[in-house]
Protein backbone atom coordinates (compact mmCIF):
# COMPACT_ATOMS: atom_id res chain seq x y z
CA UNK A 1 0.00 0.00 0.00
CA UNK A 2 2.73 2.27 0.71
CA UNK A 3 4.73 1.94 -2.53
CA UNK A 4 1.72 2.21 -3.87
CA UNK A 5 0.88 5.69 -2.55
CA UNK A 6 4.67 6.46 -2.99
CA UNK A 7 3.96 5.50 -6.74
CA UNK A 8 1.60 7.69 -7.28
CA UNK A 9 2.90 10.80 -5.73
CA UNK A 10 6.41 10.36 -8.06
CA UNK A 11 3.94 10.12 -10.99
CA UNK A 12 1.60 13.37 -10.13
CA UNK A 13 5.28 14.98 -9.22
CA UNK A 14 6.60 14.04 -12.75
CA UNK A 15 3.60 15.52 -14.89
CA UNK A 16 3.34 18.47 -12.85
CA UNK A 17 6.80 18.56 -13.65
CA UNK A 18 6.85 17.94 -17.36
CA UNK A 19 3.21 20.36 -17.59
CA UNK A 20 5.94 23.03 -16.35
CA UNK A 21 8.38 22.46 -18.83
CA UNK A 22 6.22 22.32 -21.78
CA UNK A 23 4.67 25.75 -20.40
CA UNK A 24 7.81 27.00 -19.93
CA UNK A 25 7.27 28.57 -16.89
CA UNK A 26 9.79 27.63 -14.65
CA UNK A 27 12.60 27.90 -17.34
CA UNK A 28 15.21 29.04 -14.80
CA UNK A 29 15.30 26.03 -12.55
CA UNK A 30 17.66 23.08 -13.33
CA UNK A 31 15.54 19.84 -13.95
CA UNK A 32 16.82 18.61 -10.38
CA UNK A 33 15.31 21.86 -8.43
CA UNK A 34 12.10 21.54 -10.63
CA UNK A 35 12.15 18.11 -9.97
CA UNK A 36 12.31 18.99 -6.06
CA UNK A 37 9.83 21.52 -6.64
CA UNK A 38 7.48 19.14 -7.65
CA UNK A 39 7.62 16.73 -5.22
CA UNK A 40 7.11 19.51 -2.84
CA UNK A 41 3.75 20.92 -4.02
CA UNK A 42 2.63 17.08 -4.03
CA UNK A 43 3.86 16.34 -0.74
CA UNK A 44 2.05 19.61 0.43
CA UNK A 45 -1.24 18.74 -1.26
CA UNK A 46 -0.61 15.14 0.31
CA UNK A 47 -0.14 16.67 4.08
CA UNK A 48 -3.03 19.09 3.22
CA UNK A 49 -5.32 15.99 2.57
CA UNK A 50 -4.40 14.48 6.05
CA UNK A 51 -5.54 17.85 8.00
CA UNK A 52 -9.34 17.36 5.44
CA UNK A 53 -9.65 13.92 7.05
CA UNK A 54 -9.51 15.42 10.16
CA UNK A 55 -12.05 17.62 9.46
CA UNK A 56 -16.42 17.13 9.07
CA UNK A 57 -17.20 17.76 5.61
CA UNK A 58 -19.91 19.87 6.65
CA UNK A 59 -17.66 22.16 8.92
CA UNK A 60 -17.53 24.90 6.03
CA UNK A 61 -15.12 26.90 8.11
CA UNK A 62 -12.53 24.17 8.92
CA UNK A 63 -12.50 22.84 5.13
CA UNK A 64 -11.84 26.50 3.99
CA UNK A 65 -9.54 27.22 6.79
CA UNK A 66 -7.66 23.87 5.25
CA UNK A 67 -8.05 25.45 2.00
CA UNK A 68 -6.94 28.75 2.53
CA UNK A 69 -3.72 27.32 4.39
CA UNK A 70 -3.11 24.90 1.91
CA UNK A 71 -3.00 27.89 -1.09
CA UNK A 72 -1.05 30.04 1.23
CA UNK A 73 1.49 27.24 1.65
CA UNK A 74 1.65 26.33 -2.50
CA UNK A 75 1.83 30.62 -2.88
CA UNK A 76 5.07 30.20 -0.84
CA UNK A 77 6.51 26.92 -2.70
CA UNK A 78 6.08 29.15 -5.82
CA UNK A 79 7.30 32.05 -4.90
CA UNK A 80 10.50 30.75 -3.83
CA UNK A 81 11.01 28.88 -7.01
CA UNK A 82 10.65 31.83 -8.59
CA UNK A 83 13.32 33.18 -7.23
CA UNK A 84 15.48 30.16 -6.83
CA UNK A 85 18.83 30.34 -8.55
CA UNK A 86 19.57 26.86 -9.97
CA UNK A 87 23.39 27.87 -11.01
CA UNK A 88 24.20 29.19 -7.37
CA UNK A 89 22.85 26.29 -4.94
């Protein structure tokens, strides 16, 4: 079940990964820091969905609270990478 899960994660990792490339968005990052990019907004998203469990569905505010957390944290992954120099790390 685990390598499953672990499967699955490299995989959404890898096409958000290659939907970058072909967008050419993230032009400035090597493929290694995309790469780790990647696997950090999935991971994220992945310890995002552990806090929904948690939560009612019905509880409106705790699903947005989740939400709004969950954006702030993928604004920051983002943000950074945008600024990330591949050639100096």
């Amino acid at each position: 079940m685990q390598e499953g899960i672990r499967s699955e994660m490299r995989f959404f990792a890898s096409e958000l990964a290659n939907d970058l490339r072909r967008l050419r968005l993230v032009e400035h990052l090597s493929d290694a820091d995309l790469d780790l990019t990647c696997d950090l907004v999935v991971r994220t998203v992945a310890f995002s969905l552990t806090d929904l469990l948690s939560v009612s569905e019905d509880d409106d505010y705790q699903v947005g609270q989740v939400r709004k957390r969950t954006t702030r944290f993928l604004q920051m992954v983002f943000v950074g990478a945008a600024h990330w120099n591949s050639s100096s790390a």
